[in-house]
Structures are given as C-alpha cells and as structure tokens.
PDB file of N, CA and C in Angstrom:
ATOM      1  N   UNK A   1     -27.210 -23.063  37.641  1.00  0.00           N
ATOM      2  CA  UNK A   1     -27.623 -24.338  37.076  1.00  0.00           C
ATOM      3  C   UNK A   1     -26.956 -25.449  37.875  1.00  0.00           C
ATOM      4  N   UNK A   2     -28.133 -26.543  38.390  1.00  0.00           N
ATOM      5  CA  UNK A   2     -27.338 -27.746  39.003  1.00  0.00           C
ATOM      6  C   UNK A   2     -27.308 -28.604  38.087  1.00  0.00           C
ATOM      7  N   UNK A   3     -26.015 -29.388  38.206  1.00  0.00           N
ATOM      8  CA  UNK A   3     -26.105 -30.876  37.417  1.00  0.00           C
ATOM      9  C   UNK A   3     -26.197 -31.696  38.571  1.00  0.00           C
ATOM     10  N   UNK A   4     -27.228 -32.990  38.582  1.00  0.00           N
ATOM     11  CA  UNK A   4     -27.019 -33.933  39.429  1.00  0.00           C
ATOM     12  C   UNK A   4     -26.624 -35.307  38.823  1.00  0.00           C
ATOM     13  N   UNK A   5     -25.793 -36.089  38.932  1.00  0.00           N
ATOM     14  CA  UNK A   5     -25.235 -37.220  38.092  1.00  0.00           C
ATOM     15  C   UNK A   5     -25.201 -38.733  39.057  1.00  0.00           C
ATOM     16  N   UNK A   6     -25.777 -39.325  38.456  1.00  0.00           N
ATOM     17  CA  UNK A   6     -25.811 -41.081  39.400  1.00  0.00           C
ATOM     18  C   UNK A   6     -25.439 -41.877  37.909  1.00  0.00           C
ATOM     19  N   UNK A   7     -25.261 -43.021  38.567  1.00  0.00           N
ATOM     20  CA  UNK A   7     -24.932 -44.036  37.980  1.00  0.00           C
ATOM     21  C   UNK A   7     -25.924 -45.138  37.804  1.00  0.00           C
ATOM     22  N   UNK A   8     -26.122 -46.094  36.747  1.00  0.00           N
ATOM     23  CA  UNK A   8     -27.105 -46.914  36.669  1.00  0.00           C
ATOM     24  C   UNK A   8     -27.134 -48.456  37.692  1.00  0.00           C
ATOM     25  N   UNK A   9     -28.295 -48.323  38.685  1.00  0.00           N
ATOM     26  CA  UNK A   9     -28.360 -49.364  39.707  1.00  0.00           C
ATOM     27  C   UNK A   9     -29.060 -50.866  38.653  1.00  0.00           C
ATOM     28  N   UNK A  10     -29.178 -50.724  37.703  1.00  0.00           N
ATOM     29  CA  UNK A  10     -28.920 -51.868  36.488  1.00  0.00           C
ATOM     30  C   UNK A  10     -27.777 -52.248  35.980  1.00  0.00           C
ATOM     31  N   UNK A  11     -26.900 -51.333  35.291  1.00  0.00           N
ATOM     32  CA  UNK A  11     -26.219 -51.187  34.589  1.00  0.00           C
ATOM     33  C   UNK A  11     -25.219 -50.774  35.591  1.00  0.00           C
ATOM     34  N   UNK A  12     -23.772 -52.221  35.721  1.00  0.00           N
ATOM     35  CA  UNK A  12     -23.052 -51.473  36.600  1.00  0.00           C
ATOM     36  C   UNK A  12     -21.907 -51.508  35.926  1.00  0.00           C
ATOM     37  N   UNK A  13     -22.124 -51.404  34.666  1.00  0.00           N
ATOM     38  CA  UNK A  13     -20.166 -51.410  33.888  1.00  0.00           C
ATOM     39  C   UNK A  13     -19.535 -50.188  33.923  1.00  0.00           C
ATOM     40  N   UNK A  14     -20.112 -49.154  34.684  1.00  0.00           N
ATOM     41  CA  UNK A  14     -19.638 -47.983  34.394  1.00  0.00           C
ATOM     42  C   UNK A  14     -18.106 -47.761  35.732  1.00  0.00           C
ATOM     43  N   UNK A  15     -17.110 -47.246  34.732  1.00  0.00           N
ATOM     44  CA  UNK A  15     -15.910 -47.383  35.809  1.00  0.00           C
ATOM     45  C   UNK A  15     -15.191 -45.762  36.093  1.00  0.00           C
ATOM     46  N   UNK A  16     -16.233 -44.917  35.577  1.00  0.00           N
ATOM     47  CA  UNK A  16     -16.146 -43.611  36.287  1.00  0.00           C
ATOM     48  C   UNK A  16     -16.606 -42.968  37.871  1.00  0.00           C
ATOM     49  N   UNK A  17     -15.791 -42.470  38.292  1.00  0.00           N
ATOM     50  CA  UNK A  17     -15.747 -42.185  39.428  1.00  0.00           C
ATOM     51  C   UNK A  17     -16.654 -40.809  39.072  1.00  0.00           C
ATOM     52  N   UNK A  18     -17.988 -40.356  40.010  1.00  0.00           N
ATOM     53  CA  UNK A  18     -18.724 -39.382  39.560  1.00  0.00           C
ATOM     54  C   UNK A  18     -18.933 -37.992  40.726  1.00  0.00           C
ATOM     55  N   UNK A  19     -17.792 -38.376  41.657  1.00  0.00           N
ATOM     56  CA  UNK A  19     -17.446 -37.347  42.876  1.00  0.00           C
ATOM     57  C   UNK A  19     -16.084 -36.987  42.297  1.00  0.00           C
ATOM     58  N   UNK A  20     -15.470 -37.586  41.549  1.00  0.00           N
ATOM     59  CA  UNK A  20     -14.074 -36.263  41.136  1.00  0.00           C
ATOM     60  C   UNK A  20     -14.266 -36.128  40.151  1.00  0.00           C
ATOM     61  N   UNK A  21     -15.693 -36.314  39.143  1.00  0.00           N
ATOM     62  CA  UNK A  21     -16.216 -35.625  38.160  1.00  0.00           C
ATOM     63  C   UNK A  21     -16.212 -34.409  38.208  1.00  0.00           C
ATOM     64  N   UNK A  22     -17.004 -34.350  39.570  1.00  0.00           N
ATOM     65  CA  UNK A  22     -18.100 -33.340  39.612  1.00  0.00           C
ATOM     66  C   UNK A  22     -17.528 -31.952  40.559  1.00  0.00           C
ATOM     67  N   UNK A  23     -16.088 -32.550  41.436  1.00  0.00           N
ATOM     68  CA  UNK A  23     -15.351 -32.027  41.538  1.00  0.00           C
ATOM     69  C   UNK A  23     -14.625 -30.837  40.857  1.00  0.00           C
ATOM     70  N   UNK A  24     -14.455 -31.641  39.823  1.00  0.00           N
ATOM     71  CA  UNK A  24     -13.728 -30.472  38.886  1.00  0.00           C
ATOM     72  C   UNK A  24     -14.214 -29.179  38.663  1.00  0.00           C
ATOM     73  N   UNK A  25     -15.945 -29.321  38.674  1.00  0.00           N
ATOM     74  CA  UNK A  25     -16.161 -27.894  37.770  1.00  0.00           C
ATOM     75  C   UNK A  25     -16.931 -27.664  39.013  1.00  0.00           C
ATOM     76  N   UNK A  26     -16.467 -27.902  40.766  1.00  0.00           N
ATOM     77  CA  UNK A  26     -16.691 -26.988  41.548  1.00  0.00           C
ATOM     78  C   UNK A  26     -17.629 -27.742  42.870  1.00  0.00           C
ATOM     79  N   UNK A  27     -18.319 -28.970  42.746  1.00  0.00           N
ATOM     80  CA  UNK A  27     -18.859 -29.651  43.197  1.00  0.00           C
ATOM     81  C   UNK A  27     -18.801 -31.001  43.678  1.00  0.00           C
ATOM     82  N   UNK A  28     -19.169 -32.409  44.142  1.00  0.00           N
ATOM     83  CA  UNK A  28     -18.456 -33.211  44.724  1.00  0.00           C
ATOM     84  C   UNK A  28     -19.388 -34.223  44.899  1.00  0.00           C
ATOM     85  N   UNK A  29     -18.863 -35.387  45.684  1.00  0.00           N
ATOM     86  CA  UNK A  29     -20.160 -36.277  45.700  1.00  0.00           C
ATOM     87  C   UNK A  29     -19.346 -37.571  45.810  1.00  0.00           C
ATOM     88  N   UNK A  30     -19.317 -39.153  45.068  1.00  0.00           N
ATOM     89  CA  UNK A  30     -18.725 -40.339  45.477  1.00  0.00           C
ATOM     90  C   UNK A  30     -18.747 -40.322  44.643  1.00  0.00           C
ATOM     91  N   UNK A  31     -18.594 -42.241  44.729  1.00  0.00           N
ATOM     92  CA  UNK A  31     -18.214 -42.965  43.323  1.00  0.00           C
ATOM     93  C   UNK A  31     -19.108 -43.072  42.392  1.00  0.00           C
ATOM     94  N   UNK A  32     -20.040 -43.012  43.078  1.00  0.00           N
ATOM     95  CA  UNK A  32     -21.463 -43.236  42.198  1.00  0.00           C
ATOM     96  C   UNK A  32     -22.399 -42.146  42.194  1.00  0.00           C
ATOM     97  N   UNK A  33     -22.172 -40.961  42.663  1.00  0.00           N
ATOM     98  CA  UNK A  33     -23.396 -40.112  42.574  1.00  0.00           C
ATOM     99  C   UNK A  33     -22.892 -38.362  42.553  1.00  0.00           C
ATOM    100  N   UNK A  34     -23.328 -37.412  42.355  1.00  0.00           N
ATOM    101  CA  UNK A  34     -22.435 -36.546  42.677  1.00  0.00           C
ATOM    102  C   UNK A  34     -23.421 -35.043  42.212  1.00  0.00           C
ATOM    103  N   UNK A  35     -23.118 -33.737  42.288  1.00  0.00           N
ATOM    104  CA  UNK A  35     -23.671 -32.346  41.822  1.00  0.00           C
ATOM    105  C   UNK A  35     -22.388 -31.633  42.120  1.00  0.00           C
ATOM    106  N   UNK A  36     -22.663 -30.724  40.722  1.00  0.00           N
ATOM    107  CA  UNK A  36     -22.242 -29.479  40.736  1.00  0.00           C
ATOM    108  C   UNK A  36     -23.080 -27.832  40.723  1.00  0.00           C
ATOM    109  N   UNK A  37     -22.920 -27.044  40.884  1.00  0.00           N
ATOM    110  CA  UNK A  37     -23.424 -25.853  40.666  1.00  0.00           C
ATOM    111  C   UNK A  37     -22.325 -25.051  39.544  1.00  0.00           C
ATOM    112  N   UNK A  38     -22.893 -24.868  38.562  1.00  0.00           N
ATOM    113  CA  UNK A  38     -22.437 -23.507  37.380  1.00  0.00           C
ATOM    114  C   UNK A  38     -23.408 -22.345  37.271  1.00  0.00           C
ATOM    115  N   UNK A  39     -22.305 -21.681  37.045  1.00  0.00           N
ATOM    116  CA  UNK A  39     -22.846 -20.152  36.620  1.00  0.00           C
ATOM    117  C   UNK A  39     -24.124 -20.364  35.162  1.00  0.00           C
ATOM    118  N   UNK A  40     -24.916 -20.154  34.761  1.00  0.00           N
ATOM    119  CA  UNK A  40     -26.483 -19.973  33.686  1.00  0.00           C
ATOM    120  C   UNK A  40     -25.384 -20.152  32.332  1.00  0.00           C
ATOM    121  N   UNK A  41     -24.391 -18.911  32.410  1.00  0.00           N
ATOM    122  CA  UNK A  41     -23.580 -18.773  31.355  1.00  0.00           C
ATOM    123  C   UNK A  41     -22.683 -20.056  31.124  1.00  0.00           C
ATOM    124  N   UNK A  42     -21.999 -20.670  32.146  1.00  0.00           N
ATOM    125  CA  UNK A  42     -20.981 -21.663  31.485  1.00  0.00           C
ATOM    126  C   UNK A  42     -22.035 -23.499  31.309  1.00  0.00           C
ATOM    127  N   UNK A  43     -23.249 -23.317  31.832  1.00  0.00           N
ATOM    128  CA  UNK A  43     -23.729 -24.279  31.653  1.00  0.00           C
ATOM    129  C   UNK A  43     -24.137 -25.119  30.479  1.00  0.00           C
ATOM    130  N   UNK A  44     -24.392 -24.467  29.477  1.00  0.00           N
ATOM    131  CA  UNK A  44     -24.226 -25.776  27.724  1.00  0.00           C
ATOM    132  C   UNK A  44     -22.641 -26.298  28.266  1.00  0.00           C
ATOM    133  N   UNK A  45     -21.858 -25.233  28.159  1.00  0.00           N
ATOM    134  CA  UNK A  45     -20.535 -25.713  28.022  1.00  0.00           C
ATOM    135  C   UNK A  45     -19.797 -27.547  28.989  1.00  0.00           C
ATOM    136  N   UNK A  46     -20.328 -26.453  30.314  1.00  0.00           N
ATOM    137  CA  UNK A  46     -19.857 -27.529  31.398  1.00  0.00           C
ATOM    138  C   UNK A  46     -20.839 -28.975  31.053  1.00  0.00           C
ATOM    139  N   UNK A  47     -21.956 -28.996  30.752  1.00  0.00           N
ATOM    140  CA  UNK A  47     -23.327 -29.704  29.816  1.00  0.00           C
ATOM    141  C   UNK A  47     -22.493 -30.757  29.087  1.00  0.00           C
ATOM    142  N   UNK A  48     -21.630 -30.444  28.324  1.00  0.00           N
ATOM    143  CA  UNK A  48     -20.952 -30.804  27.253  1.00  0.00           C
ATOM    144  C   UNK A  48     -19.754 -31.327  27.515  1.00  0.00           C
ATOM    145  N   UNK A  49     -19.423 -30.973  28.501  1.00  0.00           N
ATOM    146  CA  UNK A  49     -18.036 -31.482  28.911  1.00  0.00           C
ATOM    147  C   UNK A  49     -18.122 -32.785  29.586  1.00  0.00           C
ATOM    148  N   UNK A  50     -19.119 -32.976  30.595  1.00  0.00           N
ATOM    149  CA  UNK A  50     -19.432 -33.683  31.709  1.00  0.00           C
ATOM    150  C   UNK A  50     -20.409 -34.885  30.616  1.00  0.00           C
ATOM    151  N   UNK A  51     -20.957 -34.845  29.644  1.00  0.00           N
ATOM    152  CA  UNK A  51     -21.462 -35.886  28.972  1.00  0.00           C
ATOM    153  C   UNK A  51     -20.236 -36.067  27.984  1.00  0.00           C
ATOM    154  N   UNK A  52     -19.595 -35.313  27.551  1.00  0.00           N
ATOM    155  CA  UNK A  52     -18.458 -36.117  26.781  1.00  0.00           C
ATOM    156  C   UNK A  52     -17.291 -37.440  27.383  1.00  0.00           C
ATOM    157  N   UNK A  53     -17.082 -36.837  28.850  1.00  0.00           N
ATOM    158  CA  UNK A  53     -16.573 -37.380  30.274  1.00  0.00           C
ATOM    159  C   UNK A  53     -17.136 -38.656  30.125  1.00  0.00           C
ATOM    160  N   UNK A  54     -18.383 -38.547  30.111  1.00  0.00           N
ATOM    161  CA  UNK A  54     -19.242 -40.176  30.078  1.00  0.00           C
ATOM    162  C   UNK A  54     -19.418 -41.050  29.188  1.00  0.00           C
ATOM    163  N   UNK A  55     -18.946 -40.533  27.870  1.00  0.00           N
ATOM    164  CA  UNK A  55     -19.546 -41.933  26.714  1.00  0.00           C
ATOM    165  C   UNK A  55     -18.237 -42.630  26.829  1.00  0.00           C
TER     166      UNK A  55
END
C-alpha cells in the first residue's frame, strides 16, 4: 500500500513538514509533499497514524 501526501496549494497554514512524515514509516519526500510504502497488513494502522499526525 502507497500513501502519497501533499499539502494544500490554497491553504498554506499547514506547518508540518511531510518528508520526515513520511520518513518515519519508511518513505520520504520534502516539506510539502512526500510517499511511503507499507506492508497490506500495517496499512489501516499506519492510515491512522499519519492522519492523526495531521489534524
């Protein structure tokens, strides 16, 4: 499972960095844009983690 994650080119209040997001659970990218690859199995999980990361 890929996650691919950007940031809103409207909406620029966002002050997460989304390349050492995406880092963490194995994948990489900048400030503004980024993918990971997970295993089928850890994906709700990592799903869940990576939108909790964001609100």
């Amino acid at each position: 499972t890929v996650f691919a994650v950007g940031k809103s080119i409207i909406n620029r209040d966002s002050r997460h960095n989304i390349g050492e997001l995406m880092l963490e659970f194995g994948g990489g990218g900048h400030r503004n844009a980024g993918t990971c690859q997970v295993s089928h199995e850890d994906a709700e999980r990592v799903l869940g983690e990576i939108t909790s990361r964001l609100q």
